[in-house]
PDB file of N, CA and C in Angstrom:
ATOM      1  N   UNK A   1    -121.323 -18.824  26.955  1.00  0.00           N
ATOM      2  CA  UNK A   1    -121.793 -20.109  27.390  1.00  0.00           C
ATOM      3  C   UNK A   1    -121.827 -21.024  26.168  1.00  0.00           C
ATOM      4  N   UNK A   2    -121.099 -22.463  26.306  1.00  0.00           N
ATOM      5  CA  UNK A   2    -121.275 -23.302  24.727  1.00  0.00           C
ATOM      6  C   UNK A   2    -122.150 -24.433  25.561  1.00  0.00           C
ATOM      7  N   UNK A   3    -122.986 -24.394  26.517  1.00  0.00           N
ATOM      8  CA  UNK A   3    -123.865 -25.755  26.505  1.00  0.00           C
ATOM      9  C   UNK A   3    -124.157 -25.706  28.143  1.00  0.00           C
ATOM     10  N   UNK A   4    -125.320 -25.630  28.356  1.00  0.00           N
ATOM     11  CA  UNK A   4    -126.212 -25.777  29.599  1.00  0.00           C
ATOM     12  C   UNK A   4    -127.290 -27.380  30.153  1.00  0.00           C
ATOM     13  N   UNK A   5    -126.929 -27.455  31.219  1.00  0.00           N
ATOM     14  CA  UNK A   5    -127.951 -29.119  31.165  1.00  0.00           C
ATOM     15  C   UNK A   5    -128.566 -28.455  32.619  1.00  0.00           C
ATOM     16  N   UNK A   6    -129.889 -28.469  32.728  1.00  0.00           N
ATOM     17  CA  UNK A   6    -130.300 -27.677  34.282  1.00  0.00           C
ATOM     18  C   UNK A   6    -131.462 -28.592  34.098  1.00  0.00           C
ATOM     19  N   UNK A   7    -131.953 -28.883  35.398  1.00  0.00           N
ATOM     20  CA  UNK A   7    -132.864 -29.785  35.959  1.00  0.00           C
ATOM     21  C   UNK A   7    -133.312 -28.510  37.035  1.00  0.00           C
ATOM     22  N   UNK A   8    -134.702 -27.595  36.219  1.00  0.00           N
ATOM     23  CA  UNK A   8    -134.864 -26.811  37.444  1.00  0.00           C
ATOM     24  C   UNK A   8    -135.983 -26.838  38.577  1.00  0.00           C
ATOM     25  N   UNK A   9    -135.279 -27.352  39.257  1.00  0.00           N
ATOM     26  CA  UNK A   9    -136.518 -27.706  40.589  1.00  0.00           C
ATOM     27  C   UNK A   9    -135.553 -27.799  41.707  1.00  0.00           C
ATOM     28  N   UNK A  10    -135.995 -26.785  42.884  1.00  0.00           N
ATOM     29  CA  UNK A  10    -135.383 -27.477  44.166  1.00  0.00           C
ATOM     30  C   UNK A  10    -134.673 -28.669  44.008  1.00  0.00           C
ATOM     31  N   UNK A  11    -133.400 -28.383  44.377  1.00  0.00           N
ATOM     32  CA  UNK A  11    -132.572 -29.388  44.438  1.00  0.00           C
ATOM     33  C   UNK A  11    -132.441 -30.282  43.707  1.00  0.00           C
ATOM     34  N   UNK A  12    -132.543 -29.490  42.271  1.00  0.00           N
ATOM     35  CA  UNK A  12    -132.064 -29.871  41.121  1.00  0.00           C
ATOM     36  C   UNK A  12    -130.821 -29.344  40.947  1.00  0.00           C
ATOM     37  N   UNK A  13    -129.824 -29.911  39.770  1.00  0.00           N
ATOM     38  CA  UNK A  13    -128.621 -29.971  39.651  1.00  0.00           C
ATOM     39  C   UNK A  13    -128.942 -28.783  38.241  1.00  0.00           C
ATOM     40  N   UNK A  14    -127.422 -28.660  37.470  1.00  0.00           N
ATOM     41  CA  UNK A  14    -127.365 -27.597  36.742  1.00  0.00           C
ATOM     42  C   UNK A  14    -125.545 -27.654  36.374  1.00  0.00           C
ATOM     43  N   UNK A  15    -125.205 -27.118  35.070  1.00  0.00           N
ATOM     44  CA  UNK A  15    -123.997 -27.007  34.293  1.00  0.00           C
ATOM     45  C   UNK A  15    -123.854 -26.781  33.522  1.00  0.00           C
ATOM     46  N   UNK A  16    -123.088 -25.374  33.691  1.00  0.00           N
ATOM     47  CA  UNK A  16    -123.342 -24.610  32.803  1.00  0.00           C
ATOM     48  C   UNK A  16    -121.608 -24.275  32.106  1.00  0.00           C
ATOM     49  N   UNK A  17    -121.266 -24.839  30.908  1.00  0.00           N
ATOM     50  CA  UNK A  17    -120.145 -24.436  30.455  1.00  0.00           C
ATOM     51  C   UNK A  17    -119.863 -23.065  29.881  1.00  0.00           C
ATOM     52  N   UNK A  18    -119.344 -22.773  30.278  1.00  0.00           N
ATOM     53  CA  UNK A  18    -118.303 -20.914  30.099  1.00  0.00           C
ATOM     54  C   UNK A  18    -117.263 -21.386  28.926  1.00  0.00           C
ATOM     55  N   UNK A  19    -117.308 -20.401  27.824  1.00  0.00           N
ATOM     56  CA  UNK A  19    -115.525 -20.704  27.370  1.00  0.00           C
ATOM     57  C   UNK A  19    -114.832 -19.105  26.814  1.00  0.00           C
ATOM     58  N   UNK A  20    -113.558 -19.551  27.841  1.00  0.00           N
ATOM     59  CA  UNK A  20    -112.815 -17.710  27.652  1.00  0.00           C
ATOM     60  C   UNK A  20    -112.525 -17.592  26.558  1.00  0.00           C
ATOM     61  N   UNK A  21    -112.287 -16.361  25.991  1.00  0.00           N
ATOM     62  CA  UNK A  21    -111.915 -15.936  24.822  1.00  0.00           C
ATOM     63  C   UNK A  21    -110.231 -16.300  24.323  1.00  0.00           C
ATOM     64  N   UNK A  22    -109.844 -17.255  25.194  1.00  0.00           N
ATOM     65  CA  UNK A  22    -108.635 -18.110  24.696  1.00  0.00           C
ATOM     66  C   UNK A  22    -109.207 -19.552  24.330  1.00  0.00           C
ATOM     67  N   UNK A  23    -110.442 -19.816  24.345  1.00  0.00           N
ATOM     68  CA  UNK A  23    -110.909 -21.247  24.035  1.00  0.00           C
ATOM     69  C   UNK A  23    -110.963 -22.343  25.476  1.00  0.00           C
ATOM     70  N   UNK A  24    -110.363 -22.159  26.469  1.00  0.00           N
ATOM     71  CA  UNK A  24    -110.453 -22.722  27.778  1.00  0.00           C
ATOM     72  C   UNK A  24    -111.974 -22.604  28.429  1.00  0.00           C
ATOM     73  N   UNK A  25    -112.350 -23.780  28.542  1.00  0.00           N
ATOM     74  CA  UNK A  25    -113.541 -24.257  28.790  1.00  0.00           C
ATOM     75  C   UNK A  25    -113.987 -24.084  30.338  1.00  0.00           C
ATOM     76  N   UNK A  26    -115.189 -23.593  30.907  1.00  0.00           N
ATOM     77  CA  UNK A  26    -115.208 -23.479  32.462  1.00  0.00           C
ATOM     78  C   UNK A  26    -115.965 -24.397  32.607  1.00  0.00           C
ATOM     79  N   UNK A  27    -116.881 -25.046  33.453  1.00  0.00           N
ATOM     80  CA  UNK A  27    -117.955 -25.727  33.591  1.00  0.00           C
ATOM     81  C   UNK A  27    -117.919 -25.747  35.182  1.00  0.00           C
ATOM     82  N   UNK A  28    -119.305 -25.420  35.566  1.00  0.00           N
ATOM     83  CA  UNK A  28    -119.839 -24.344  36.510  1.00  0.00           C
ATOM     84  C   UNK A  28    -120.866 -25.339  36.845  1.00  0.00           C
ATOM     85  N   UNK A  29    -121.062 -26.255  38.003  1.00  0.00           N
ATOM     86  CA  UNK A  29    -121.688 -26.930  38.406  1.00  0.00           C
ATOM     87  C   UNK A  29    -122.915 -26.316  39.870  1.00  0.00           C
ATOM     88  N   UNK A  30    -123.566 -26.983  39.620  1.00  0.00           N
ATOM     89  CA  UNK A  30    -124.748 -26.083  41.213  1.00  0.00           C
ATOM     90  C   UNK A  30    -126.289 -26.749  41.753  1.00  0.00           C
ATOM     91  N   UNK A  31    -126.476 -26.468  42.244  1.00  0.00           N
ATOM     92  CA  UNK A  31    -127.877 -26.694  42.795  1.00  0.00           C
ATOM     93  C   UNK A  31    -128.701 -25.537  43.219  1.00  0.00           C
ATOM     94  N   UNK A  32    -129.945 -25.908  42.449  1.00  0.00           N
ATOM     95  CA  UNK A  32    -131.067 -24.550  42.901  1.00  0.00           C
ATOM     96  C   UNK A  32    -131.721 -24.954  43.959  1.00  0.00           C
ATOM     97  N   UNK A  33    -131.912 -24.069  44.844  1.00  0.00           N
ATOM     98  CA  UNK A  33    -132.127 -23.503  46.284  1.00  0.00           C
ATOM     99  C   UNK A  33    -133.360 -23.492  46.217  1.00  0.00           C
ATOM    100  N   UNK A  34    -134.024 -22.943  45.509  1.00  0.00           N
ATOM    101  CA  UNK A  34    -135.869 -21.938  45.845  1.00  0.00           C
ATOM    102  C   UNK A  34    -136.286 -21.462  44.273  1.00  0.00           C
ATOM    103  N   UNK A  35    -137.254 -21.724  44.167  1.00  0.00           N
ATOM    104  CA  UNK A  35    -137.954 -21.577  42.755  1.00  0.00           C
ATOM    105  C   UNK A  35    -138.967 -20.443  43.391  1.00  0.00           C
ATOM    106  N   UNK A  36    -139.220 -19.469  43.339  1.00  0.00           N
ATOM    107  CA  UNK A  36    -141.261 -18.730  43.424  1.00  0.00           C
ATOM    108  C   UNK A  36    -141.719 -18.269  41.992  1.00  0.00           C
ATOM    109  N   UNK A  37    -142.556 -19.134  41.383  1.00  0.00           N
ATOM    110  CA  UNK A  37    -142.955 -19.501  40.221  1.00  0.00           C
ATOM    111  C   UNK A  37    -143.215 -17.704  39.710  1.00  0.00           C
ATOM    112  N   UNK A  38    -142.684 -17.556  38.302  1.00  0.00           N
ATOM    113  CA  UNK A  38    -142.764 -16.043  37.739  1.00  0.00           C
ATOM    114  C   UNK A  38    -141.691 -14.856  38.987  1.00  0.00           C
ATOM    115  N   UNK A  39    -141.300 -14.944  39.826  1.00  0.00           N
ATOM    116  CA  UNK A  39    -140.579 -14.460  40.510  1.00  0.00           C
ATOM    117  C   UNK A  39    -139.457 -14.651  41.265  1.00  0.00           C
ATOM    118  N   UNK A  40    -138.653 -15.531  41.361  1.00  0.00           N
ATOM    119  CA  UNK A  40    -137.551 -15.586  41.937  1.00  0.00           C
ATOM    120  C   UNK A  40    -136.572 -17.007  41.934  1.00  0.00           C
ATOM    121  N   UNK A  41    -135.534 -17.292  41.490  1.00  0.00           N
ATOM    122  CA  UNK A  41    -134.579 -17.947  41.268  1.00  0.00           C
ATOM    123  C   UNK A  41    -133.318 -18.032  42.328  1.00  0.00           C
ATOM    124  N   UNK A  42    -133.121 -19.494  42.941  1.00  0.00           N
ATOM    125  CA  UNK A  42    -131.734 -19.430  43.932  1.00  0.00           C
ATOM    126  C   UNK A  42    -131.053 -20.099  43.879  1.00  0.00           C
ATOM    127  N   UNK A  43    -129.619 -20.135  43.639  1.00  0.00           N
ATOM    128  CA  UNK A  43    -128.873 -21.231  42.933  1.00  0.00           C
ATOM    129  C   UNK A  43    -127.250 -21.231  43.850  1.00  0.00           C
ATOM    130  N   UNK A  44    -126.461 -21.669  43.918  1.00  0.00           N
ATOM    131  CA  UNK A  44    -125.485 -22.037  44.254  1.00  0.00           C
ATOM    132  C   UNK A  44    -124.692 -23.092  43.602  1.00  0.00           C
ATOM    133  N   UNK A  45    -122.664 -22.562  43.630  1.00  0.00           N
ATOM    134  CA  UNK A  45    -121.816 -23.847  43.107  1.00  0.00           C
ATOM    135  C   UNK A  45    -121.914 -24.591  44.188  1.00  0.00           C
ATOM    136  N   UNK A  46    -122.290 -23.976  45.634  1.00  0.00           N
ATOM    137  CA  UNK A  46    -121.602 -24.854  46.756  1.00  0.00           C
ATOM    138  C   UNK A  46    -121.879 -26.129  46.686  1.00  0.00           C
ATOM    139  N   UNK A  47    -122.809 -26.893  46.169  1.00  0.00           N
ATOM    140  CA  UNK A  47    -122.986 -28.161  45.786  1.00  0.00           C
ATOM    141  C   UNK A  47    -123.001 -28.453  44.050  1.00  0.00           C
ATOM    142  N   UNK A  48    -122.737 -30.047  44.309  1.00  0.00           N
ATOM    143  CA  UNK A  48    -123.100 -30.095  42.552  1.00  0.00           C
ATOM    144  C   UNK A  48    -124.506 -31.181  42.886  1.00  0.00           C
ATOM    145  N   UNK A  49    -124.501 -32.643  41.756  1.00  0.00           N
ATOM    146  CA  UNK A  49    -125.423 -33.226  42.094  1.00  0.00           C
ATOM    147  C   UNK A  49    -125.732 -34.040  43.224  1.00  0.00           C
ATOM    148  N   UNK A  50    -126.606 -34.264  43.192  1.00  0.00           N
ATOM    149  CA  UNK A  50    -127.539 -35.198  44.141  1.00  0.00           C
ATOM    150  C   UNK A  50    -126.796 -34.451  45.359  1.00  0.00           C
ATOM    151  N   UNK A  51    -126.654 -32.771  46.433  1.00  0.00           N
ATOM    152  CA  UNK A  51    -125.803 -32.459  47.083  1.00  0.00           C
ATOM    153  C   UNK A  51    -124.517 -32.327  47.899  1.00  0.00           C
ATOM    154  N   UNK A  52    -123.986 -33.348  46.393  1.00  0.00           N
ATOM    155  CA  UNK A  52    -122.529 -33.320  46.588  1.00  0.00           C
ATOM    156  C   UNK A  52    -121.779 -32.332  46.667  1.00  0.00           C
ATOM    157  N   UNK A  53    -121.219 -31.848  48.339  1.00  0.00           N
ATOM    158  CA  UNK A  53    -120.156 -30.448  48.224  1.00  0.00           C
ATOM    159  C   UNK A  53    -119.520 -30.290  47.153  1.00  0.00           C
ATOM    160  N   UNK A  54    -118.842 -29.033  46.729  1.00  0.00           N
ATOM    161  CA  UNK A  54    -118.105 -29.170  45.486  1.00  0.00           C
ATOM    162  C   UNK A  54    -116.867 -28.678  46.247  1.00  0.00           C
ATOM    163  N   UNK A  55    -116.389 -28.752  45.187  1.00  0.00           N
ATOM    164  CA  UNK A  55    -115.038 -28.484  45.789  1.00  0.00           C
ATOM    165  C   UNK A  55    -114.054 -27.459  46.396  1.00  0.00           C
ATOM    166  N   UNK A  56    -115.004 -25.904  45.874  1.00  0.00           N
ATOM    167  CA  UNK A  56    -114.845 -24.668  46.453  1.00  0.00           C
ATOM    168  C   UNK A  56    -116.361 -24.161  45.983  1.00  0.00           C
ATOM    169  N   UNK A  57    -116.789 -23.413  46.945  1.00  0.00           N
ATOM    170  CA  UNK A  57    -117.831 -23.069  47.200  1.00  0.00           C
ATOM    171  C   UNK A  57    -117.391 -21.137  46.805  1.00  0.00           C
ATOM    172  N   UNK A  58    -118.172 -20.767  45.741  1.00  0.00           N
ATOM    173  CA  UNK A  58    -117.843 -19.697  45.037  1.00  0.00           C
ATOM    174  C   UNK A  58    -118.942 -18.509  45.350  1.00  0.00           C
ATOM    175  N   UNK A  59    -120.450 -19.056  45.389  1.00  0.00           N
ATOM    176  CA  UNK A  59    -121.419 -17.901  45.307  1.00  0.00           C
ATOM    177  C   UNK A  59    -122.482 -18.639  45.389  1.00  0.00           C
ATOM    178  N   UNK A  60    -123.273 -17.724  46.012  1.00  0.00           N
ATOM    179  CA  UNK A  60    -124.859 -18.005  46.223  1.00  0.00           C
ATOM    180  C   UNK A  60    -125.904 -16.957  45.080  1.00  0.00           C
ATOM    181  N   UNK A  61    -126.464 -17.332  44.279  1.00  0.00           N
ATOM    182  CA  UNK A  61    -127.049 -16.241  43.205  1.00  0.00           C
ATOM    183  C   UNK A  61    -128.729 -16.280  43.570  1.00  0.00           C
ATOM    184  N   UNK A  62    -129.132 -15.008  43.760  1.00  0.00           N
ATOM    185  CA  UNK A  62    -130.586 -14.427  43.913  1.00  0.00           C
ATOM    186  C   UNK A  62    -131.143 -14.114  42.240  1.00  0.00           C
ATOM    187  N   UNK A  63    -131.982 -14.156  41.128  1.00  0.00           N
ATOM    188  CA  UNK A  63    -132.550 -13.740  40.515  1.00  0.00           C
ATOM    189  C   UNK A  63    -133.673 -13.452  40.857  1.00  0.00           C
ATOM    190  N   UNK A  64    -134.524 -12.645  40.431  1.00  0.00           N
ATOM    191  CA  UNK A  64    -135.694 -12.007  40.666  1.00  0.00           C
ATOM    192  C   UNK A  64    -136.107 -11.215  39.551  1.00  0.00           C
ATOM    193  N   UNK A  65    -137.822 -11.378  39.537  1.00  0.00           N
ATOM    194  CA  UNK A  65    -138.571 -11.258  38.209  1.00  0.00           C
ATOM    195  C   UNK A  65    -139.549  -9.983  39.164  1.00  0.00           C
ATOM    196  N   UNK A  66    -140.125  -8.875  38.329  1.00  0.00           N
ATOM    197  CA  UNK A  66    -140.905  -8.375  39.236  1.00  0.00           C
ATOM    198  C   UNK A  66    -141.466  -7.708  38.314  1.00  0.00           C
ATOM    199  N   UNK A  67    -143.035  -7.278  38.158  1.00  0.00           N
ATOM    200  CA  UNK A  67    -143.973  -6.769  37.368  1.00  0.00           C
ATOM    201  C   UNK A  67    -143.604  -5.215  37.356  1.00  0.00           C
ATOM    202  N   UNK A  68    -143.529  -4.812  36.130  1.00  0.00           N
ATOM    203  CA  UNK A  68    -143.053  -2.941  36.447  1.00  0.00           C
ATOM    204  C   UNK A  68    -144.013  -2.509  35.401  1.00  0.00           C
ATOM    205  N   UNK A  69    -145.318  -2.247  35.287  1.00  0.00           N
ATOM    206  CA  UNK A  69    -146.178  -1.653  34.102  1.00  0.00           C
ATOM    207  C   UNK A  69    -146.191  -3.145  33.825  1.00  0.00           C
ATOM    208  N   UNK A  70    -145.653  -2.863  31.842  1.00  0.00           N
ATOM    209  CA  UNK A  70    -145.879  -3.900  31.039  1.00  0.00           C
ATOM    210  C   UNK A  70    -144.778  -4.471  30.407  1.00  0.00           C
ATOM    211  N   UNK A  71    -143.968  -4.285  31.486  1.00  0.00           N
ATOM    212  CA  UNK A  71    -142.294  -5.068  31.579  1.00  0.00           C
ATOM    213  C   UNK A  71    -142.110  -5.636  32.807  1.00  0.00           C
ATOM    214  N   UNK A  72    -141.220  -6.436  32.492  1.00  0.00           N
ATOM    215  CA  UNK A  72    -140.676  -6.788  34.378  1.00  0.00           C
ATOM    216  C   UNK A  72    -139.340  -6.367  34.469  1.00  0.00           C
ATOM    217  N   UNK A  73    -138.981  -6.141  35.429  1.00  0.00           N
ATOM    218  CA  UNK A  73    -137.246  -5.842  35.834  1.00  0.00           C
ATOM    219  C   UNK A  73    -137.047  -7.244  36.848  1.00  0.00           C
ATOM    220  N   UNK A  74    -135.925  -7.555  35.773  1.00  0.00           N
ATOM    221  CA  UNK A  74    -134.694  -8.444  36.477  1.00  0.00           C
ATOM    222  C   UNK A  74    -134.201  -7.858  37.131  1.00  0.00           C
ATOM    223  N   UNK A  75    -133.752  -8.899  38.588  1.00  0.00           N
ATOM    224  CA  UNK A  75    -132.567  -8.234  39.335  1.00  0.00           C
ATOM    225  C   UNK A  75    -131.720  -9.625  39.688  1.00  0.00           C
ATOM    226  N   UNK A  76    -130.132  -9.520  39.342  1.00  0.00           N
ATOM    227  CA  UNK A  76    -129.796 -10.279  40.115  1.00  0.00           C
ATOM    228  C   UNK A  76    -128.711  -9.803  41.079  1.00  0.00           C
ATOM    229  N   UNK A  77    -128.398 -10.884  42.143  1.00  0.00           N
ATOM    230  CA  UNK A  77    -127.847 -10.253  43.196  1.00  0.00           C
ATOM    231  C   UNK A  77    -126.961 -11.578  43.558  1.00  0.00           C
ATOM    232  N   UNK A  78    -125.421 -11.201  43.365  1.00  0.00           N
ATOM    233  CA  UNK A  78    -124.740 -12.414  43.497  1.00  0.00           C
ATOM    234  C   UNK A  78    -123.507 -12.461  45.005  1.00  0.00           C
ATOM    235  N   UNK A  79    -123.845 -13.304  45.803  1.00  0.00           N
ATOM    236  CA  UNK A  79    -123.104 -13.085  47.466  1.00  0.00           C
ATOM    237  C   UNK A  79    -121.692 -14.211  47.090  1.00  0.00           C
ATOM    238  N   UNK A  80    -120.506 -13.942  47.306  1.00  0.00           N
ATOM    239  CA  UNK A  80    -119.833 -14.519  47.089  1.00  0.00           C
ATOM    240  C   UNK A  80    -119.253 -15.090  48.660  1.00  0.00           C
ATOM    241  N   UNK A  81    -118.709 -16.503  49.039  1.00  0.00           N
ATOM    242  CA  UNK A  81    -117.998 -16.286  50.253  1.00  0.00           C
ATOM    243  C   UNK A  81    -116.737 -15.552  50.775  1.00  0.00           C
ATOM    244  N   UNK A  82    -116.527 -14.884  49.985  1.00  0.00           N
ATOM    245  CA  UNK A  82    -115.543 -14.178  50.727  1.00  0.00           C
ATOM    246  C   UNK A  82    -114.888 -12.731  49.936  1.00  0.00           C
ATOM    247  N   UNK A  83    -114.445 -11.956  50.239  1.00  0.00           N
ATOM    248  CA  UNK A  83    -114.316 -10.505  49.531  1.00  0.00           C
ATOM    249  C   UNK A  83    -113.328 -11.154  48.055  1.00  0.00           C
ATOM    250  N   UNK A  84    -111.916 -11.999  48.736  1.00  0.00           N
ATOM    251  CA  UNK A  84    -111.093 -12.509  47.708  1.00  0.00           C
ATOM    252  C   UNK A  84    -112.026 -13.157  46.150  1.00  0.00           C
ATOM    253  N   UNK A  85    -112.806 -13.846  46.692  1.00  0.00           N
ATOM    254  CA  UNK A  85    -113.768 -14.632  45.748  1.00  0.00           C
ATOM    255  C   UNK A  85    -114.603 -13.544  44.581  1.00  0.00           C
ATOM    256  N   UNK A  86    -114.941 -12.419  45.079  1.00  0.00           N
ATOM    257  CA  UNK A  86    -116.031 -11.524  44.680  1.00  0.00           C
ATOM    258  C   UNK A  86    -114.779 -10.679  43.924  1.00  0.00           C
ATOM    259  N   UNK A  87    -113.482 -10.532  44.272  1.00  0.00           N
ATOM    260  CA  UNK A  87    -112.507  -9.563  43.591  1.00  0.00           C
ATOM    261  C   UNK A  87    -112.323 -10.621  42.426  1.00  0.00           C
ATOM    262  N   UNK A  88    -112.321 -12.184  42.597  1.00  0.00           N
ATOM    263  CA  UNK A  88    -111.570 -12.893  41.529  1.00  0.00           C
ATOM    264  C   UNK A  88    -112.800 -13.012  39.787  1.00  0.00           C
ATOM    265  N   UNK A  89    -114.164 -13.060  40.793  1.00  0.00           N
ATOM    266  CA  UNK A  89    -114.968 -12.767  40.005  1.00  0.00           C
ATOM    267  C   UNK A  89    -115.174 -11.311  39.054  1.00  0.00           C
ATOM    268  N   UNK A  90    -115.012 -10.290  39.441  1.00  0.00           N
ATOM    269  CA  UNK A  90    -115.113  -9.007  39.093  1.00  0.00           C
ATOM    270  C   UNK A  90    -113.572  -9.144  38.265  1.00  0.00           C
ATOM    271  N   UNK A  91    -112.733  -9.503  38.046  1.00  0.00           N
ATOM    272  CA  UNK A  91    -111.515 -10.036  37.337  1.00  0.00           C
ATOM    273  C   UNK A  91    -111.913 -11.260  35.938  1.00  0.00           C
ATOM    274  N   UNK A  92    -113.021 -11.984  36.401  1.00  0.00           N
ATOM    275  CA  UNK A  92    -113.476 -12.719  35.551  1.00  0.00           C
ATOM    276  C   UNK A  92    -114.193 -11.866  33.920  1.00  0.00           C
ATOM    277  N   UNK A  93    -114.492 -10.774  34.842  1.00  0.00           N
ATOM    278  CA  UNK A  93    -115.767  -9.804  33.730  1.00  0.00           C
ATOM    279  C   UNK A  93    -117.062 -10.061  34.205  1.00  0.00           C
ATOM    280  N   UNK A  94    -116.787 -10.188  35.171  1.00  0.00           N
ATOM    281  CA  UNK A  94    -118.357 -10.555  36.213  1.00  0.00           C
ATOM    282  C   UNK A  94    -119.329  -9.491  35.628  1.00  0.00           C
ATOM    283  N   UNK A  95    -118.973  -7.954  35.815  1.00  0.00           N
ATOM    284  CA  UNK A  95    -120.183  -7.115  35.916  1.00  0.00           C
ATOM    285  C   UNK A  95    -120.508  -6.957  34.278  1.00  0.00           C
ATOM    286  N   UNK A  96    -119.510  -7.155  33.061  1.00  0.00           N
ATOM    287  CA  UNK A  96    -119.804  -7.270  31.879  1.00  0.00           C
ATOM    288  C   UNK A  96    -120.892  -8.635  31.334  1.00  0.00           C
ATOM    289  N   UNK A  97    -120.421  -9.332  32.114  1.00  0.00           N
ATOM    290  CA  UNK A  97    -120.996 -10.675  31.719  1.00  0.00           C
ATOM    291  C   UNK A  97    -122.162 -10.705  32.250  1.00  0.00           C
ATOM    292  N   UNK A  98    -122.459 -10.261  33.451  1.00  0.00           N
ATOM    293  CA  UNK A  98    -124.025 -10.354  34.045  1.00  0.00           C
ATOM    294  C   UNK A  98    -124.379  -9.207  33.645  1.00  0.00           C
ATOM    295  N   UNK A  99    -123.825  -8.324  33.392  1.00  0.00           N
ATOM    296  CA  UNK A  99    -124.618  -7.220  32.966  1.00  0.00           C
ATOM    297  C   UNK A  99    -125.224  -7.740  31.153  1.00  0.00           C
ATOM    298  N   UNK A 100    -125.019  -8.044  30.665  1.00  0.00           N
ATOM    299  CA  UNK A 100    -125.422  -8.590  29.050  1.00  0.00           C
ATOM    300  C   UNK A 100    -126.297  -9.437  29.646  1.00  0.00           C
ATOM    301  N   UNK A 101    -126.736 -10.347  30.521  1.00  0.00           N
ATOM    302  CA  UNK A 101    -128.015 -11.158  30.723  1.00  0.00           C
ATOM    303  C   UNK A 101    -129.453 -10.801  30.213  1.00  0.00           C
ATOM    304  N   UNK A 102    -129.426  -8.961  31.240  1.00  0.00           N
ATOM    305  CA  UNK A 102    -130.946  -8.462  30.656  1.00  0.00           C
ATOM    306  C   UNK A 102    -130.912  -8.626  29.372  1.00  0.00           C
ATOM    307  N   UNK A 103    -129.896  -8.163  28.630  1.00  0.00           N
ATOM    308  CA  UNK A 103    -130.407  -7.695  27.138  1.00  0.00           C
ATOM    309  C   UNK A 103    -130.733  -9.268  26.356  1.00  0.00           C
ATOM    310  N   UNK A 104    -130.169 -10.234  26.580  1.00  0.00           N
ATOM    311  CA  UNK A 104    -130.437 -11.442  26.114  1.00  0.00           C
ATOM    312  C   UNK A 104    -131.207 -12.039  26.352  1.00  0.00           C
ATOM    313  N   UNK A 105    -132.190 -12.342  27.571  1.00  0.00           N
ATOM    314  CA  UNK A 105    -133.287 -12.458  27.979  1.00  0.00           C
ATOM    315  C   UNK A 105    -133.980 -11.790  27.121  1.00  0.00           C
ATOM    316  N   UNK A 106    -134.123 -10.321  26.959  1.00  0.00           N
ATOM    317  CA  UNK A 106    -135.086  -9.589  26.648  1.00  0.00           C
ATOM    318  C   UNK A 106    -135.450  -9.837  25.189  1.00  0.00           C
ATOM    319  N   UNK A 107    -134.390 -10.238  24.380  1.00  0.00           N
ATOM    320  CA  UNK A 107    -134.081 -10.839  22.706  1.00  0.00           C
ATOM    321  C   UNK A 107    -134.971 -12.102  22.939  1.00  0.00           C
ATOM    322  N   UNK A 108    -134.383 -12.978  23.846  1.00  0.00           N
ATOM    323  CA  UNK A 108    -135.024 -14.101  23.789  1.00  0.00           C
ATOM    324  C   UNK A 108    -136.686 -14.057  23.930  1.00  0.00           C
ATOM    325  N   UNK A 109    -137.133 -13.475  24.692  1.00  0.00           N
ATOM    326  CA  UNK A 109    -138.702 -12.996  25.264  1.00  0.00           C
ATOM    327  C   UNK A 109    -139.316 -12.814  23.517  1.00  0.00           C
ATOM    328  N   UNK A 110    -138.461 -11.685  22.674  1.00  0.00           N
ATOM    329  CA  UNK A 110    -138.871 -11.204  21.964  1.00  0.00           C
ATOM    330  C   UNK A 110    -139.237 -11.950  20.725  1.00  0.00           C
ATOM    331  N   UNK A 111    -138.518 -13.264  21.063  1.00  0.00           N
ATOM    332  CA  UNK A 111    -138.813 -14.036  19.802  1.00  0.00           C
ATOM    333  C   UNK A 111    -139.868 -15.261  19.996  1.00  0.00           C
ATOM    334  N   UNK A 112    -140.442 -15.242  21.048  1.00  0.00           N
ATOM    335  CA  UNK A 112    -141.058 -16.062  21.847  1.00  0.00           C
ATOM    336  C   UNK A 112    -142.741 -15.671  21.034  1.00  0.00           C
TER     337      UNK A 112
END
C-alpha cells in the first residue's frame, strides 16, 4: 500500500492505493457499510464516494475484532461477486497479502 485517505463512518468513502511489484499503481476505491465500535468492520468497492456505483463491483469485506484472553483475534472474511472475481483475486496474492495484515496490525498495536 503507498497511501490511504478513509473517512471511517457509515457511508464514508475510502482509497486505498496498491502498487505491484512492477511499480503499477492500483487504487481501490469503497464505502464502509457498518462500523460496531471495537468489533466489526464492512466495506465494499461496489461504490466509491458520496454512493457512486463504481464501475465493477469486486467484493464485500467483513473484518472482525473479538476478545480471546488478553489478545483479540482478527478475522477477515472477503465475499467476492462471482467465483471468476474470487479466482482473479487469489491470482492477485490475495491469501499472501491478507494473510500479512495480522502480523502488521499486531507491530502496529505494539508500538502504540
Amino acid at each position: 500500500m503507498v497511501s490511504a485517505e478513509t473517512d471511517a463512518r457509515v457511508g464514508g468513502s475510502t482509497l486505498i492505493v496498491m502498487k505491484g511489484p512492477d511499480g503499477t499503481k492500483y487504487p481501490n476505491h469503497g464505502i464502509y457499510l457498518e462500523f460496531v465500535r471495537n468489533r466489526k468492520i464492512v466495506f465494499t468497492d461496489a461504490f466509491t464516494d458520496a454512493w457512486t456505483p463504481s464501475e465493477k463491483a469486486f467484493m464485500v469485506v467483513t473484518i472482525t475484532f473479538e476478545a480471546e484472553g488478553n489478545k483479540t483475534r482478527y478475522s477477515a472474511q472477503v465475499r467476492h461477486w462471482n467465483a471468476a472475481d474470487a479466482e482473479e483475486h487469489v491470482k492477485m496474492g490475495f491469501h499472501e497479502g491478507w494473510g500479512i495484515a495480522p502480523d502488521q496490525l499486531e507491530a502496529l498495536v505494539a508500538r502504540i
